[in-house]
C-alpha atoms as a PDB file:
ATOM      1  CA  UNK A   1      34.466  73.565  52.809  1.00  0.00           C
ATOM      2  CA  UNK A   2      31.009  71.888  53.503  1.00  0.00           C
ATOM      3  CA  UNK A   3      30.189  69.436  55.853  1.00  0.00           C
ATOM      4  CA  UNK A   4      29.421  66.980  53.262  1.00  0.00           C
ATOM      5  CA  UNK A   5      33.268  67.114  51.801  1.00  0.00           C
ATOM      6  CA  UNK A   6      34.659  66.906  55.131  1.00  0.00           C
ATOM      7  CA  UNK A   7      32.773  64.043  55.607  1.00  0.00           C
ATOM      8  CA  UNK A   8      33.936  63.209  52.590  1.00  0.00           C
ATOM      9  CA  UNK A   9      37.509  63.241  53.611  1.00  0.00           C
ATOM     10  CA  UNK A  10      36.918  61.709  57.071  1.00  0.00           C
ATOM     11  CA  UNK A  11      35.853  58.506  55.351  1.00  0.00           C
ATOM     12  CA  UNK A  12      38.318  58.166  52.457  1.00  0.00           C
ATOM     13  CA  UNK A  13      40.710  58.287  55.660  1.00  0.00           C
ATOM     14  CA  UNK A  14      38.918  55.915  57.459  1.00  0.00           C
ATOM     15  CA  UNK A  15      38.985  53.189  54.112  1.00  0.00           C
ATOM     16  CA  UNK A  16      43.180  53.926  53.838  1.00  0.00           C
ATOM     17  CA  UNK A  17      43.686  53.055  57.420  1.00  0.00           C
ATOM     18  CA  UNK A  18      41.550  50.331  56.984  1.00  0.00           C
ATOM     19  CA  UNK A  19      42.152  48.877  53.974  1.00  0.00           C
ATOM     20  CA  UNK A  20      46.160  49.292  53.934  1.00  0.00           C
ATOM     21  CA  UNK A  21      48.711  47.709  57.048  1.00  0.00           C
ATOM     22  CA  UNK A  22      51.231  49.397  55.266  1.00  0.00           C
ATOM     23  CA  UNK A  23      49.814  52.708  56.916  1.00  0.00           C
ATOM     24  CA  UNK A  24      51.214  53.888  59.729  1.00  0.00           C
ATOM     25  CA  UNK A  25      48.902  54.103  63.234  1.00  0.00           C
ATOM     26  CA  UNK A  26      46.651  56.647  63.409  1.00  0.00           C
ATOM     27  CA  UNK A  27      47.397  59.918  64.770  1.00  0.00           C
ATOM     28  CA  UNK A  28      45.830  61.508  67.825  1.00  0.00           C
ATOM     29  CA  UNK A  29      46.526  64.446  65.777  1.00  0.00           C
ATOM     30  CA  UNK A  30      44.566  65.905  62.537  1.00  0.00           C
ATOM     31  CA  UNK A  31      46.064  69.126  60.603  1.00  0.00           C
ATOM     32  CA  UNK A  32      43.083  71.997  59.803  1.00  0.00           C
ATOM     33  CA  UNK A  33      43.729  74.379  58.213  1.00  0.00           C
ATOM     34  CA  UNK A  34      41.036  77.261  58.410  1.00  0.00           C
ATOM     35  CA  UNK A  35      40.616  80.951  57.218  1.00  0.00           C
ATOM     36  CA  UNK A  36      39.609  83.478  60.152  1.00  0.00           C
ATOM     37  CA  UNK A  37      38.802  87.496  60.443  1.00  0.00           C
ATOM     38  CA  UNK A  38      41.730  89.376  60.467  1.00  0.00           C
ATOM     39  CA  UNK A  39      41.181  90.870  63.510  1.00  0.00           C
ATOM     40  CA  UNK A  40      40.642  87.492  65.531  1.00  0.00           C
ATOM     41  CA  UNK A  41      43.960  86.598  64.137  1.00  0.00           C
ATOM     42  CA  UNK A  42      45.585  89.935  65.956  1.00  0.00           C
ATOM     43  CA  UNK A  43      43.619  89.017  68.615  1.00  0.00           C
ATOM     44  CA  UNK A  44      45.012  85.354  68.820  1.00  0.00           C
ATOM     45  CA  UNK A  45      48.715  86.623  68.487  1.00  0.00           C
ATOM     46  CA  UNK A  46      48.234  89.858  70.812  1.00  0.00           C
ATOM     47  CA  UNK A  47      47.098  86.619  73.289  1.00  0.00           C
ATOM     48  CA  UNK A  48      50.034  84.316  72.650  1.00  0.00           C
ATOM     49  CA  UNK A  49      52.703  87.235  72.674  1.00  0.00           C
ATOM     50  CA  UNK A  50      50.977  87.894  77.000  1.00  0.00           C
ATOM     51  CA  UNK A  51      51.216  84.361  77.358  1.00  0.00           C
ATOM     52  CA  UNK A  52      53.784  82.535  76.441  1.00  0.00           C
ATOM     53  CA  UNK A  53      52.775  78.947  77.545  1.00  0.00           C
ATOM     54  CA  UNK A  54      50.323  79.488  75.199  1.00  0.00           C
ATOM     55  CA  UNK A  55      50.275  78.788  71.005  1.00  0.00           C
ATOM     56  CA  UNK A  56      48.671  78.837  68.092  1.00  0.00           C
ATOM     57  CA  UNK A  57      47.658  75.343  68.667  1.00  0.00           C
ATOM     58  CA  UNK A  58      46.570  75.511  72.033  1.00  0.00           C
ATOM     59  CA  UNK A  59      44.348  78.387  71.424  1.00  0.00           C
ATOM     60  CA  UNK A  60      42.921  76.929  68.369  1.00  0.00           C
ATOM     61  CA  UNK A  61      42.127  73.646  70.163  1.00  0.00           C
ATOM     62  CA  UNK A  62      40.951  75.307  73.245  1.00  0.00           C
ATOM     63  CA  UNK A  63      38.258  77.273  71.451  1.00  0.00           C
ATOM     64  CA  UNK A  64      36.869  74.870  69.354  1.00  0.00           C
ATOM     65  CA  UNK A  65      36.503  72.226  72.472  1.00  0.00           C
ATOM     66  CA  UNK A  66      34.842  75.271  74.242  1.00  0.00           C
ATOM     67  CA  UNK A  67      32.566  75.611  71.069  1.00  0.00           C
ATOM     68  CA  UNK A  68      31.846  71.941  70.792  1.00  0.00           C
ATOM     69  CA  UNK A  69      30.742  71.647  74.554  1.00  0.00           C
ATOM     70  CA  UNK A  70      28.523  74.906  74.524  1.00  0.00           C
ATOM     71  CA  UNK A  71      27.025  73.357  71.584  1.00  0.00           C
ATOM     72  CA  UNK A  72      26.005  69.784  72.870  1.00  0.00           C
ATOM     73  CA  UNK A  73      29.316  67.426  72.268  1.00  0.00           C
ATOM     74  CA  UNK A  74      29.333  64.641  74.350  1.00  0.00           C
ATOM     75  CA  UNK A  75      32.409  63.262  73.580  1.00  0.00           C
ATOM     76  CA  UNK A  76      34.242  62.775  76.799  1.00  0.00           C
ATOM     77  CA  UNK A  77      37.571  63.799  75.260  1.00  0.00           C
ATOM     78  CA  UNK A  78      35.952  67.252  74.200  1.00  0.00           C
ATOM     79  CA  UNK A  79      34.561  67.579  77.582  1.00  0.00           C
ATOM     80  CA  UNK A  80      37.675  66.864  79.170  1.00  0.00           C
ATOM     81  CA  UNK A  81      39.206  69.162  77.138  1.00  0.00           C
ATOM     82  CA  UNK A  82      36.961  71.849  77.963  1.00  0.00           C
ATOM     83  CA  UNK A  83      37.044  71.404  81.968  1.00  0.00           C
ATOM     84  CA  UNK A  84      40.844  71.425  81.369  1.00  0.00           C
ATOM     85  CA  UNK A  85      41.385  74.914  79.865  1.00  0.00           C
ATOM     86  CA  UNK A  86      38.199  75.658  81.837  1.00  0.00           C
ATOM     87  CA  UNK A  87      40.468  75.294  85.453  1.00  0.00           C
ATOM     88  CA  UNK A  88      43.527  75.832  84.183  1.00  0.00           C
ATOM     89  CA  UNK A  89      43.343  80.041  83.733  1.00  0.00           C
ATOM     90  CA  UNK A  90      44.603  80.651  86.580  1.00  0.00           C
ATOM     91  CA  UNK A  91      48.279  79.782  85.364  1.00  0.00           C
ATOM     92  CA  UNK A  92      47.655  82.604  82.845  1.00  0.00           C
END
């Protein structure tokens, strides 16, 4: 997928919530759904099985804040994110 359908799909989104009441609230919640190297999938599950306060959704939303920030987001959500995961090791 390129960036130009996912912006794509961001704004036919955007027009339904929009242009229909009938549509629930917005979620703070969007499902991806991405292919990855088999070996960073072993990785991810060799991680999860260590750490069980962990999952596959935590891990996946940890990295990409950490990839956003290192990369010049500025959203305070992101960065919040980041510091979050950032302090919280420790309880690994």
């Amino acid at each position: 997928m390129d960036r130009n359908h996912l912006e794509l799909c961001v704004e036919a989104a955007e027009t339904l919530e929009v242009g229909s009441s009938a549509l629930p609230a917005p979620s703070s919640f969007v499902s991806l759904e991405a292919e990855i190297p088999e070996l960073l999938y072993r990785g991810m599950k060799d991680f999860i099985g260590r750490h069980p306060s962990w999952d596959q959704y935590r891990v996946m939303s940890s990295a990409l804040a950490n990839f956003l920030f290192q990369n010049g987001c500025e959203d305070r959500a992101v960065t919040e994110r980041y510091l979050d995961d950032l302090f919280s090791r420790s309880r690994l």
